[in-house]
C-alpha atoms as a PDB file:
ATOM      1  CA  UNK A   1      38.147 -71.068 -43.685  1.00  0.00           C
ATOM      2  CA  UNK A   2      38.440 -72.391 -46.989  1.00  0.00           C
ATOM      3  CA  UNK A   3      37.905 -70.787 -50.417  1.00  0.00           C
ATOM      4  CA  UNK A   4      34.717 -71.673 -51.371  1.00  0.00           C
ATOM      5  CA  UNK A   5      33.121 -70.880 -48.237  1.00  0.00           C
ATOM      6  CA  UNK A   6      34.981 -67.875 -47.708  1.00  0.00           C
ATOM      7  CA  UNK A   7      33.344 -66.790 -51.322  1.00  0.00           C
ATOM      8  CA  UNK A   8      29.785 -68.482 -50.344  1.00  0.00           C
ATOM      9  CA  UNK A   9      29.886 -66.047 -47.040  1.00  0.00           C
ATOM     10  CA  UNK A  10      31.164 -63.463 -48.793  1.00  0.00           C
ATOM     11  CA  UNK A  11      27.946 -63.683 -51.505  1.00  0.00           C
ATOM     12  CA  UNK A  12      25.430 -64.178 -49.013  1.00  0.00           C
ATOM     13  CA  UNK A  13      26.589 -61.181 -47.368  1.00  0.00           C
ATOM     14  CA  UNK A  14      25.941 -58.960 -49.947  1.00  0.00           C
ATOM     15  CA  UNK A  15      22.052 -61.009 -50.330  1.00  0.00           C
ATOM     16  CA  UNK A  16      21.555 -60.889 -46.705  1.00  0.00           C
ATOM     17  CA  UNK A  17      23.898 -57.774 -44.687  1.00  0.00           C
ATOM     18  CA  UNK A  18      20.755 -55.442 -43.756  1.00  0.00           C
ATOM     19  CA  UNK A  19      19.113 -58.327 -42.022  1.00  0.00           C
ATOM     20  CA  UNK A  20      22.051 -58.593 -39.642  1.00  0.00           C
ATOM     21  CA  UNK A  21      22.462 -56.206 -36.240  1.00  0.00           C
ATOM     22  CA  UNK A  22      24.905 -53.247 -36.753  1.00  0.00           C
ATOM     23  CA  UNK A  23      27.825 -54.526 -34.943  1.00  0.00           C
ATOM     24  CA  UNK A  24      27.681 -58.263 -36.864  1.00  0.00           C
ATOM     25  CA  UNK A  25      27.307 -56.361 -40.078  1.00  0.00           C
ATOM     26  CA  UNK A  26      30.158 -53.687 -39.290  1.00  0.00           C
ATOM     27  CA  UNK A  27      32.537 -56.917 -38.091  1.00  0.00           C
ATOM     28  CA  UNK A  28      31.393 -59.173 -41.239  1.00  0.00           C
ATOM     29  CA  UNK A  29      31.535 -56.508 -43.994  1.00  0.00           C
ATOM     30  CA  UNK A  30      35.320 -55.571 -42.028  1.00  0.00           C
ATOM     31  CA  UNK A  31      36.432 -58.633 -42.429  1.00  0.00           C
ATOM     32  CA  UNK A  32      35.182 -60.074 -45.833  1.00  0.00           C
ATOM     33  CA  UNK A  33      35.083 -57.022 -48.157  1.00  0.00           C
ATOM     34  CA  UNK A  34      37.978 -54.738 -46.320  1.00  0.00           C
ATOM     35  CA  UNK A  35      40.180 -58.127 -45.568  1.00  0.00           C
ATOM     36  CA  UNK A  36      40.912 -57.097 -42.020  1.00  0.00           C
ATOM     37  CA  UNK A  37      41.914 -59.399 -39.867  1.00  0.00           C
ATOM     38  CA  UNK A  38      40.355 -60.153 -36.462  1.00  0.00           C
ATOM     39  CA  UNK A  39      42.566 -58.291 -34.561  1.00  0.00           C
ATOM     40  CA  UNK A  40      42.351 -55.396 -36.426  1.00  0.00           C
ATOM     41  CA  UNK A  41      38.564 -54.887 -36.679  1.00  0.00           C
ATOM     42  CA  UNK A  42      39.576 -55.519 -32.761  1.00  0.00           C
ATOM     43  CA  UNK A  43      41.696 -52.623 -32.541  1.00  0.00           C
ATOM     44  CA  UNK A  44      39.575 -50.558 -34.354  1.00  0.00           C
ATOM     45  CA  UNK A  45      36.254 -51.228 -31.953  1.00  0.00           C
ATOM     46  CA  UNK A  46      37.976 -51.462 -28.793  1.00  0.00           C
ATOM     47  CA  UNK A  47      37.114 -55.253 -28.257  1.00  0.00           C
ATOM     48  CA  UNK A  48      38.893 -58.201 -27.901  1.00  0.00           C
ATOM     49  CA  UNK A  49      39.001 -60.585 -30.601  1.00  0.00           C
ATOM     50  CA  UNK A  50      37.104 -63.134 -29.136  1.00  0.00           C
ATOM     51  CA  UNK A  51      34.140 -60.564 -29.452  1.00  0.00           C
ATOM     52  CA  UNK A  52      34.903 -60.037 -33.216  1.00  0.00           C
ATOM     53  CA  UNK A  53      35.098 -63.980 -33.490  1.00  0.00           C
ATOM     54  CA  UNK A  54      32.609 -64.294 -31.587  1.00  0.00           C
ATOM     55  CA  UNK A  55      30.075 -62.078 -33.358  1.00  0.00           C
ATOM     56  CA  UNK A  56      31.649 -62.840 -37.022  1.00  0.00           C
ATOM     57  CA  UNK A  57      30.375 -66.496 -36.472  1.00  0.00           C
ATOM     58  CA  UNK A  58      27.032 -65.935 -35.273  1.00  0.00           C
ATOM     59  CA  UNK A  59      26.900 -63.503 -38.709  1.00  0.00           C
ATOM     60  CA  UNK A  60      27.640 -66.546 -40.523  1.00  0.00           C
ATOM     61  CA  UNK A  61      25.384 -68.514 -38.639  1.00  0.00           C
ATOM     62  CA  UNK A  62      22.195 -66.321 -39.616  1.00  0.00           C
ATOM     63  CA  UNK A  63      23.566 -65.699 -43.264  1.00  0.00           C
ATOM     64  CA  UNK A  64      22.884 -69.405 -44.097  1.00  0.00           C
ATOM     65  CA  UNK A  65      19.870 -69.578 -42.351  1.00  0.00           C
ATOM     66  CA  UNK A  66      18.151 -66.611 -43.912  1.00  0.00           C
ATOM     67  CA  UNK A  67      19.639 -68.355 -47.350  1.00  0.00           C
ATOM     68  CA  UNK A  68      17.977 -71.483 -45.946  1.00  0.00           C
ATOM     69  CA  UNK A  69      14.986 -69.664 -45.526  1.00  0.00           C
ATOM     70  CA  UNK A  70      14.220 -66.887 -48.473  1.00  0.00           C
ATOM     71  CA  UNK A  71      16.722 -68.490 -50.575  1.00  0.00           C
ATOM     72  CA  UNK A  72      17.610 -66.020 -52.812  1.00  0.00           C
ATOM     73  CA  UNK A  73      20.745 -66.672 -53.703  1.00  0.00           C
ATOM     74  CA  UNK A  74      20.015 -70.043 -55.030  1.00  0.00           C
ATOM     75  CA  UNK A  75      17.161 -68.682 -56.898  1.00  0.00           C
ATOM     76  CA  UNK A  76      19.688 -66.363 -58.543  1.00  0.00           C
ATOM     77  CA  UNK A  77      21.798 -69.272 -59.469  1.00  0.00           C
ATOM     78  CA  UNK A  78      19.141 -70.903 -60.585  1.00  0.00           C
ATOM     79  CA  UNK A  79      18.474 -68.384 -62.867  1.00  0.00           C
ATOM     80  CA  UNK A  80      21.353 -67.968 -64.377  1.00  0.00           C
ATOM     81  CA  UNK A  81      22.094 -71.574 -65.265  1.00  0.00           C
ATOM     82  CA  UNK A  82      18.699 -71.500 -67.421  1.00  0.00           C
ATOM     83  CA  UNK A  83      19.920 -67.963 -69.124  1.00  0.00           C
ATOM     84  CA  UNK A  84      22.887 -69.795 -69.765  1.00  0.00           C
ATOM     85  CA  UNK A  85      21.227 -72.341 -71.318  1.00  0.00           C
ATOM     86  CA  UNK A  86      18.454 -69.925 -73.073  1.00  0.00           C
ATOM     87  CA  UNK A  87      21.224 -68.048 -74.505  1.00  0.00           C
ATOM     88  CA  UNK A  88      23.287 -71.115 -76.073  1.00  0.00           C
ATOM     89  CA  UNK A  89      19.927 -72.725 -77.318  1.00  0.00           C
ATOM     90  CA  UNK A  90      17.499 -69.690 -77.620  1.00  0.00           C
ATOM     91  CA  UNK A  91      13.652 -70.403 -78.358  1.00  0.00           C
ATOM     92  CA  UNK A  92      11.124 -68.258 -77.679  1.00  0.00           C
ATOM     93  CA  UNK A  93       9.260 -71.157 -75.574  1.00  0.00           C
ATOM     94  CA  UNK A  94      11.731 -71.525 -73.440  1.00  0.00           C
ATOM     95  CA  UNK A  95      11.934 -67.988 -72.156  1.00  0.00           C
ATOM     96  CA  UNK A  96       8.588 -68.144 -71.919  1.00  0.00           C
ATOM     97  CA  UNK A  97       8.574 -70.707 -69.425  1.00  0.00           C
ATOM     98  CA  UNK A  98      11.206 -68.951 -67.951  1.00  0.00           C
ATOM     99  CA  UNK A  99       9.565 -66.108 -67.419  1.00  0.00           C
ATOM    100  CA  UNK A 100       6.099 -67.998 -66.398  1.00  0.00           C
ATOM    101  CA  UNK A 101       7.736 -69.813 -63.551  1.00  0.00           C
ATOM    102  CA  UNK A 102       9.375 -66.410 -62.016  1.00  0.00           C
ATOM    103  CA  UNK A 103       6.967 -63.967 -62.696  1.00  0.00           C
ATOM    104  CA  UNK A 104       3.812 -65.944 -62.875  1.00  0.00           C
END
């Protein structure tokens, strides 16, 4: 797994985690917040890897759906980028429509 998705996953895990079943959120939060490997989330649930694999995938699978689907995260990024921009060019008009188009 590469970087940036490692970091994407890793994000929409903290957006999405309670949506996921115990054992997929156990595995995921094991292996991308602890850094344990496979075998050793393995070891520590008496399962093979192939289970963990298994199970770590099909977390992945429904984190970027549900991100397909509520989007939050993008929303979020989307967000910031315009604070960004708010706070290098600041007028009150453009908060305004900030706030109008998330809160309206």
């Amino acid at each position: 797994m590469e970087l940036s998705e490692f970091l994407e996953v890793s994000t929409l895990l903290d957006y999405y985690k309670n949506l996921l079943s115990d054992k997929q959120r156990e595995y995921l939060v094991n292996h991308f917040e602890e850094d344990l490997s496979l075998s050793e989330i393995a070891k520590n649930n008496n399962v093979s890897r192939q289970a963990v694999y298994d199970n770590i995938k099909r977390g992945i699978k429904l984190l970027k759906e549900y991100e397909e689907k509520l989007g939050f995260y993008e929303k979020d990024r989307e967000l910031y980028g315009k604070l960004k921009e708010l706070r290098d060019n600041f007028k009150v008009e453009k908060l305004d429509n900030i706030l109008d188009s998330y809160f309206s």
